[in-house]
Protein backbone atom coordinates (compact mmCIF):
# COMPACT_ATOMS: atom_id res chain seq x y z
CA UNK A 1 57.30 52.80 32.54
CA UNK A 2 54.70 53.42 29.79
CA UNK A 3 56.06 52.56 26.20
CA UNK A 4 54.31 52.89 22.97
CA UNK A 5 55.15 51.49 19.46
CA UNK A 6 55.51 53.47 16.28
CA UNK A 7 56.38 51.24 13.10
CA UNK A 8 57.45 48.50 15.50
CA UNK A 9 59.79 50.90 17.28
CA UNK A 10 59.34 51.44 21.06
CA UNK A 11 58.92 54.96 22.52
CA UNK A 12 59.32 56.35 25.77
CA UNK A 13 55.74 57.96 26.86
CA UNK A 14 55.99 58.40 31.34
CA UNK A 15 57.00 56.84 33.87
CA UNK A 16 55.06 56.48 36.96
CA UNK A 17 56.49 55.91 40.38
CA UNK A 18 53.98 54.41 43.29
CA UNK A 19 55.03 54.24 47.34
CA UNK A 20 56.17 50.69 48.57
CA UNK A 21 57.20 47.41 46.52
CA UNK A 22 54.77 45.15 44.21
CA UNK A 23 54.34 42.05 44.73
CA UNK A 24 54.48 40.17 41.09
CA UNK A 25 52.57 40.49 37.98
CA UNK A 26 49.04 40.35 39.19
CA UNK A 27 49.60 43.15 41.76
CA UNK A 28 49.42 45.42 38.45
CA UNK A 29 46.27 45.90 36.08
CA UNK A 30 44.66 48.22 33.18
CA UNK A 31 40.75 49.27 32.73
CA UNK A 32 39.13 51.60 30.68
CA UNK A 33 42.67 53.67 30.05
CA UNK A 34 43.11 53.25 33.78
CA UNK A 35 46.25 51.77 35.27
CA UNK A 36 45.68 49.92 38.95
CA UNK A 37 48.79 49.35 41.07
CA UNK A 38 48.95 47.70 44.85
CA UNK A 39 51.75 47.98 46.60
CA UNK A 40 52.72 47.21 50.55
CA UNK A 41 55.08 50.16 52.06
CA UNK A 42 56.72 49.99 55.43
CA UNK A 43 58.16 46.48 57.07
CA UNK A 44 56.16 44.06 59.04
CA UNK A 45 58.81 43.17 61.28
CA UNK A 46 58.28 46.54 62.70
CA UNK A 47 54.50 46.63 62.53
CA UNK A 48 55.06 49.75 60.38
CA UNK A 49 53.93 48.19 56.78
CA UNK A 50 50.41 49.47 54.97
CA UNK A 51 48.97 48.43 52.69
CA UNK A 52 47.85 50.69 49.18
CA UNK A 53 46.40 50.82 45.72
CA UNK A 54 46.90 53.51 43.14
CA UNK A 55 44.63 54.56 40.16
CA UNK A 56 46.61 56.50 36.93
CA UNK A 57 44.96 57.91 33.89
CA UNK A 58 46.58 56.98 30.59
CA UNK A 59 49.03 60.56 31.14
CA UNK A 60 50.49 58.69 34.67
CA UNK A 61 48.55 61.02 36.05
CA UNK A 62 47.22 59.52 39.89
CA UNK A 63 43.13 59.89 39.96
CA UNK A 64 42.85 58.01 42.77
CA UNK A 65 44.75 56.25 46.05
CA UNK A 66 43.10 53.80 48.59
CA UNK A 67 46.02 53.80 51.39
CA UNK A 68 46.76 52.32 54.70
CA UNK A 69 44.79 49.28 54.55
CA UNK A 70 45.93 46.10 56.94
CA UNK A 71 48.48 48.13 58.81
CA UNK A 72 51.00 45.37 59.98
CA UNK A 73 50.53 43.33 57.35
CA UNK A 74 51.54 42.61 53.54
CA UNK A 75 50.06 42.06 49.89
CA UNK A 76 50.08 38.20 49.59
CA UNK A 77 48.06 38.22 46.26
CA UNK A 78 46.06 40.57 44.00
CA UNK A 79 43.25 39.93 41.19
CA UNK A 80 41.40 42.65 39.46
CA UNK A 81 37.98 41.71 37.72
CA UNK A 82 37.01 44.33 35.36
CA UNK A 83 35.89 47.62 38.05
CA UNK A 84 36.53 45.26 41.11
CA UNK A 85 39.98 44.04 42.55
CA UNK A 86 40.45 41.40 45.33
CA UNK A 87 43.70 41.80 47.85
CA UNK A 88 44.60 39.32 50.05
CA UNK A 89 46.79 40.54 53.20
CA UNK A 90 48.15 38.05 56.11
CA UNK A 91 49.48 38.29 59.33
CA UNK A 92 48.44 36.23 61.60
CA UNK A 93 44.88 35.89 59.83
CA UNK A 94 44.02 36.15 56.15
CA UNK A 95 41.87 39.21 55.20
CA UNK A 96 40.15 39.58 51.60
CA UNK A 97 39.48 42.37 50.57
CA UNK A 98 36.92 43.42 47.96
CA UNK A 99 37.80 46.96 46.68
CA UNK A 100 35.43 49.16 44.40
CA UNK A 101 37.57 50.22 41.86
CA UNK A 102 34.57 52.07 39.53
CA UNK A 103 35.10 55.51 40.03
CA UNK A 104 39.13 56.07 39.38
CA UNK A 105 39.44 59.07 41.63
CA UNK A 106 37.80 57.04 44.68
CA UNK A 107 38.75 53.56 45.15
CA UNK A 108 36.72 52.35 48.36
CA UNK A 109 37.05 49.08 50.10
CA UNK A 110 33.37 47.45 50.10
CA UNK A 111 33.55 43.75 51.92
CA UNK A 112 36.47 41.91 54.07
CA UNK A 113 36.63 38.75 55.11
CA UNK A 114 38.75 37.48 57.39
CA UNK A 115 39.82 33.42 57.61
CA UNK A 116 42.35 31.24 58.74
CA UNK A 117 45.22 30.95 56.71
CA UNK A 118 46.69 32.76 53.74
CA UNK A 119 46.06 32.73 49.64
CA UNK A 120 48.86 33.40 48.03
CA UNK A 121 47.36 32.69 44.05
CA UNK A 122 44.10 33.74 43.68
CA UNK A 123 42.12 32.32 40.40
CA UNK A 124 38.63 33.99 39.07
CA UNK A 125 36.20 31.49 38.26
CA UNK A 126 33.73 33.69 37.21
CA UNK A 127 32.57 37.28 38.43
CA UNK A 128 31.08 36.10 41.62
CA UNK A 129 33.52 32.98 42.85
CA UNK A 130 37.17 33.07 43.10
CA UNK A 131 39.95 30.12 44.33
CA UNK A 132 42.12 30.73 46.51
CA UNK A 133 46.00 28.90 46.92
CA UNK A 134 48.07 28.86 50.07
CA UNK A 135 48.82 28.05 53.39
CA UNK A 136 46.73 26.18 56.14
CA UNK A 137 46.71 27.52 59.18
CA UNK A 138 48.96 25.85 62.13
CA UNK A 139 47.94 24.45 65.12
CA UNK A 140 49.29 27.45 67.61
CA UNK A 141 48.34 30.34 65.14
CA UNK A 142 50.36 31.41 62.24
CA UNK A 143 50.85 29.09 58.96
CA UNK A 144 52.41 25.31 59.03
CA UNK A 145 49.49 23.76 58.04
CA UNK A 146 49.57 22.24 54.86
CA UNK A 147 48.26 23.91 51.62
CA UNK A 148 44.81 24.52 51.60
CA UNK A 149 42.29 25.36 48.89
CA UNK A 150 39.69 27.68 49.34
CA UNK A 151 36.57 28.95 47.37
CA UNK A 152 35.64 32.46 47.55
CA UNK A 153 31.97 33.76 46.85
CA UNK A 154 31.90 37.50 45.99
CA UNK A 155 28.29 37.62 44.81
CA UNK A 156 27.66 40.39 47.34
CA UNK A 157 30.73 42.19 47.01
CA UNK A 158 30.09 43.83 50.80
CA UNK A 159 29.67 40.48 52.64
CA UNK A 160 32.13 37.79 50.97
CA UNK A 161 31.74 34.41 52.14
CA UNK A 162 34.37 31.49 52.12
CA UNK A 163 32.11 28.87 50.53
CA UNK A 164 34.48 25.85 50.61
CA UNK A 165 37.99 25.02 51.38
CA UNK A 166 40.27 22.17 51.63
CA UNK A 167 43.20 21.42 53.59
CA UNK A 168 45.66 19.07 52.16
CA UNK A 169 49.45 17.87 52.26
CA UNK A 170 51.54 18.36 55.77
CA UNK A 171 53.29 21.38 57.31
CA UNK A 172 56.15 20.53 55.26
CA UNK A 173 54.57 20.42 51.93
CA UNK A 174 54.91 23.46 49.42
CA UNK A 175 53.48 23.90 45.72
CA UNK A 176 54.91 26.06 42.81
CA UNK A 177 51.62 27.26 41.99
CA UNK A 178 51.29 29.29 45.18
CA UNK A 179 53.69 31.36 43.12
CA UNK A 180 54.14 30.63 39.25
CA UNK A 181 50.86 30.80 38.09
CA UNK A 182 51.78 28.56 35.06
CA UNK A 183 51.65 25.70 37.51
CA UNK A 184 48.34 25.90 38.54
CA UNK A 185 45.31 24.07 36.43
CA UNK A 186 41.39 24.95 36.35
CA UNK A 187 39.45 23.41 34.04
CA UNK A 188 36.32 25.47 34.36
CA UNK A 189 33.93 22.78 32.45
CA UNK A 190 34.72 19.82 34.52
CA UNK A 191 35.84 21.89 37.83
CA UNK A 192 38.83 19.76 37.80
CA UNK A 193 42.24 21.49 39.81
CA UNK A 194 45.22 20.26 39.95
CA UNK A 195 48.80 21.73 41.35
CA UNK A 196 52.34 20.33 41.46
CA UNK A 197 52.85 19.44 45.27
CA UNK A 198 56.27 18.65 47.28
CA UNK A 199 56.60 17.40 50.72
CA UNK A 200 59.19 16.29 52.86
CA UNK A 201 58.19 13.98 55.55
CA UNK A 202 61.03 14.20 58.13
CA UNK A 203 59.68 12.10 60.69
CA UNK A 204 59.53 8.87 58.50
CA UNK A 205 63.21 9.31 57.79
CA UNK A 206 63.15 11.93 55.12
CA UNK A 207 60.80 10.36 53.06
CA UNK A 208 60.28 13.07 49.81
CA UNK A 209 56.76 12.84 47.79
CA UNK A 210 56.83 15.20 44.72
CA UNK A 211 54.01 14.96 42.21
CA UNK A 212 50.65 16.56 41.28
CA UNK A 213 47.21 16.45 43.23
CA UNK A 214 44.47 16.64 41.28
CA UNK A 215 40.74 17.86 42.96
CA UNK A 216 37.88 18.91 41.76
CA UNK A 217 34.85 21.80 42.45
CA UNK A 218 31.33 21.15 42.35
CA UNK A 219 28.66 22.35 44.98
CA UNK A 220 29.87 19.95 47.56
CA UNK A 221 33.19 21.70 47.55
CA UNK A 222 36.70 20.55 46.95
CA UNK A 223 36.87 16.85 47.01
CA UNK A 224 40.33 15.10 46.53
CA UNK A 225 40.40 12.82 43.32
CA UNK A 226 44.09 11.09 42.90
CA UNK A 227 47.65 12.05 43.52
CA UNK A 228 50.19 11.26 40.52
CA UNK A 229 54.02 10.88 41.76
CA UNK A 230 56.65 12.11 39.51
CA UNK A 231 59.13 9.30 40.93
CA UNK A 232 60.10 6.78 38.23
CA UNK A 233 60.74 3.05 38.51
CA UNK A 234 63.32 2.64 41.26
CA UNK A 235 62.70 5.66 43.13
CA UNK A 236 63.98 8.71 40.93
CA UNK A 237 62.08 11.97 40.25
């Protein structure tokens, strides 16, 4: 739904309807008068789900629809970067995608990259690197294998390379910033990261660790710096 304001007061202008669900905020975008939506139609548990993005002109008019990529698979995450936009699909492997998003009335998919593992947040660091947030890959295939960090370079948009990554946590830990944003920290002068991590360790009794990890990025990759509990004198969190 399109709204504009006229002394303060909200008005209806169109309202534009796109095939298949979004994923969260990031999934949507607007450039040069240009609205960009992705959206996954179809179920996976049926192998039936695709994978699409839309391009509408400031009417809600469509100029443009890349469809059907990743058939079987879902949306995971989304970034846009001015006339480019990155989609991450998973499966049973992680695909990137790096889409040419230019010309509005042809959106073309220009590099992929497939790795281990999935990215659910996806960060820009600048125009030609991009960190990813998600899931390790688990020993028999699939996820389970802690959170891992990876670096993406885009500099040639056709070939994208995974330039680092780093595997941390266990199969049971989980972080909020694979899916609030808000929780997730660059610092882009020092390369410092750091994300809110949980993790149950069930076969030491149930043990429960919940507190931040704190990395940073430099050209050696991710290296691990310190991990700060949240637990308080005599074991509360």
């Amino acid at each position: 739904m399109k709204l504009s304001l006229n002394d303060g007061r909200p008005l209806f202008k169109n309202l534009i309807t796109v095939k298949g669900t979004v994923l969260n905020q990031f999934s949507l975008d607007e450039y040069n008068s240009h609205l960009r939506v992705a959206t996954t139609s179809g179920f996976t548990w049926t192998g039936t789900s695709k994978n699409n993005l839309y391009v509408f002109d400031a009417d809600g008019n469509m100029t443009g629809a890349l469809e059907g990529l990743a058939q079987g698979e879902r949306i995971y995450s989304v970034r846009y970067n001015g006339p480019m936009g990155y989609v991450v699909t998973f499966r049973q492997v992680d695909p990137l995608f790096a889409i040419d998003l230019s010309d509005p009335t042809s959106p073309r998919v220009l590099g992929e990259l497939k790795v281990d593992g999935v990215s659910n947040y996806l960060h820009m660091v600048n125009d030609t690197h991009i960190i990813g947030l998600g899931a390790a890959a688990g020993a028999n295939g699939g996820l389970g294998g802690g959170l891992q960090l990876s670096l993406f370079d885009v500099t040639d948009v056709k070939r994208p390379v995974l330039a680092a990554s780093k595997v941390f946590g266990t199969s049971s830990s989980s972080s909020l910033a694979t899916t609030d944003h808000k929780a997730f920290l660059y610092h882009p002068g020092s390369g410092i990261i750091a994300v809110p991590v949980t993790t149950w360790d069930y076969s030491a009794g149930g043990s429960f660790w919940d507190g931040a990890m704190v990395f940073s990025l430099s050209g050696q990759g991710f290296q691990h710096r310190l991990s700060l509990s949240h637990a308080r004198p005599g074991g509360n969190t």
